[in-house]
C-alpha atoms as a PDB file:
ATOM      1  CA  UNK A   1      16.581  11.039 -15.180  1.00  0.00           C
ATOM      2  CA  UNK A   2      17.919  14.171 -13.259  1.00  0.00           C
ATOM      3  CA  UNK A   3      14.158  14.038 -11.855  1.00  0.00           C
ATOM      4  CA  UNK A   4      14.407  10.909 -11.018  1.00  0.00           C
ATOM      5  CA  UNK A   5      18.075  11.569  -8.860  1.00  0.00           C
ATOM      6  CA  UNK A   6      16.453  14.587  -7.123  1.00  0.00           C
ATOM      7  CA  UNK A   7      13.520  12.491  -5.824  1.00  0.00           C
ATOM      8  CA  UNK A   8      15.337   9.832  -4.828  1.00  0.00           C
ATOM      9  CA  UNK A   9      17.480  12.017  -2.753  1.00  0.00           C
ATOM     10  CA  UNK A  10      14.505  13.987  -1.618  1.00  0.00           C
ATOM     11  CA  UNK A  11      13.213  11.047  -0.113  1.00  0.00           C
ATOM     12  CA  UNK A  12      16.629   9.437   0.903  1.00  0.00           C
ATOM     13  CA  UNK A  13      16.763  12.477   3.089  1.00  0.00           C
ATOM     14  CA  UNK A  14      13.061  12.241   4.356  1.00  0.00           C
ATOM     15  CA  UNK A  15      13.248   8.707   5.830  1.00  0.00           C
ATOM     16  CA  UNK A  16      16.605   9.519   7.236  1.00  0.00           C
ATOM     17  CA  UNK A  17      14.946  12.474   9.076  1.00  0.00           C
ATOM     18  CA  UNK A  18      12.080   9.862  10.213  1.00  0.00           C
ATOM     19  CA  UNK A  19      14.798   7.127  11.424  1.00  0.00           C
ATOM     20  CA  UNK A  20      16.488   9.702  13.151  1.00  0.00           C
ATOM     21  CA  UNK A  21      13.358  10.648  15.264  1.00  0.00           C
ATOM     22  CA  UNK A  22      12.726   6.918  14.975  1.00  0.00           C
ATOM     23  CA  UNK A  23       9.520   7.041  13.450  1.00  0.00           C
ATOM     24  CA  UNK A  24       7.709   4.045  11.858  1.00  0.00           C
ATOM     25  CA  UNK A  25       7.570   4.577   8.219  1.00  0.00           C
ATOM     26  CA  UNK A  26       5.122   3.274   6.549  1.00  0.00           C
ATOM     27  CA  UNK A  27       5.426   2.047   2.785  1.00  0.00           C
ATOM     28  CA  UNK A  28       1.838   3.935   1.579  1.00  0.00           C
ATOM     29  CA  UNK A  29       3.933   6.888   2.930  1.00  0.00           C
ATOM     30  CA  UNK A  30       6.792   6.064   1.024  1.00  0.00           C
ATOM     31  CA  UNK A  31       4.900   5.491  -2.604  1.00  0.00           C
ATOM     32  CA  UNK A  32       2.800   8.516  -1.549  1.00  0.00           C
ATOM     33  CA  UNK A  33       6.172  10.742  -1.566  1.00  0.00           C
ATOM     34  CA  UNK A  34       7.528   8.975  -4.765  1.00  0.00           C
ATOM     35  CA  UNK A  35       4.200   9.687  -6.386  1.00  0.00           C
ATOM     36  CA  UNK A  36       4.010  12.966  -5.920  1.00  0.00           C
ATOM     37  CA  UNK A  37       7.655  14.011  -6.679  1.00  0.00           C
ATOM     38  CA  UNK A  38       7.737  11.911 -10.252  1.00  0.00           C
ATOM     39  CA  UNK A  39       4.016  13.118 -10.786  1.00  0.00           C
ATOM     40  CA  UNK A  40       2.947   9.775 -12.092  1.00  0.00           C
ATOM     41  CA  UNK A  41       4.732   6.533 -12.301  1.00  0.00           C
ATOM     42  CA  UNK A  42       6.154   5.137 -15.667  1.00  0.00           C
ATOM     43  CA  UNK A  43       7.500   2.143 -14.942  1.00  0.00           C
ATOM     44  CA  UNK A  44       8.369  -0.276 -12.530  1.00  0.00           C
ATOM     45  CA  UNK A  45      11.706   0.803 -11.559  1.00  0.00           C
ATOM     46  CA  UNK A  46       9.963   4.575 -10.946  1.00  0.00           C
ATOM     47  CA  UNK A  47       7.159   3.034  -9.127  1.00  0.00           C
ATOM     48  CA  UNK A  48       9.897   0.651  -7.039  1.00  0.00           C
ATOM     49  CA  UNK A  49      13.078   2.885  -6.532  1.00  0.00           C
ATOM     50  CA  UNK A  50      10.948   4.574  -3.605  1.00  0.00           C
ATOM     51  CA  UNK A  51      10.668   1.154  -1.605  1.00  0.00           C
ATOM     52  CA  UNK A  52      14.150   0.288  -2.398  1.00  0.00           C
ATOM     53  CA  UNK A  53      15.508   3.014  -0.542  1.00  0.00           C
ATOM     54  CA  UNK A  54      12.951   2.176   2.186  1.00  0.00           C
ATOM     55  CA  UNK A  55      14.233  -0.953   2.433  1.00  0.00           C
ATOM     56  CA  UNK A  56      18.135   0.114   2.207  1.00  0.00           C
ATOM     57  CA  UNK A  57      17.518   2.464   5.730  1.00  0.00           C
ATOM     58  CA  UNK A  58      15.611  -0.400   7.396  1.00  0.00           C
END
């Protein structure tokens, strides 16, 4: 679970970064970065959280 926080913040602050510089994001790039923090995904909320913060800062 404390994996799971660190990632999400890890890629909370990588779109941020992106909006900032207003760069398109694109949603292979997001499950790309949520794949290779968790290492593999488990289940559907692991495989999902990274698109939920997508959409959140969209």
């Amino acid at each position: 679970m404390l994996l799971q926080l660190e990632c999400q913040s890890n890629l909370r602050d990588f779109l941020l970064k992106k909006l900032q510089k207003q760069e398109k994001i694109a949603a292979s790039e997001c499950q790309k970065f949520t794949f290779d923090c968790l290492g593999s995904f488990r289940n559907n909320s692991e495989n999902g959280f990274g698109l939920k913060v997508l959409m959140q800062y969209t």
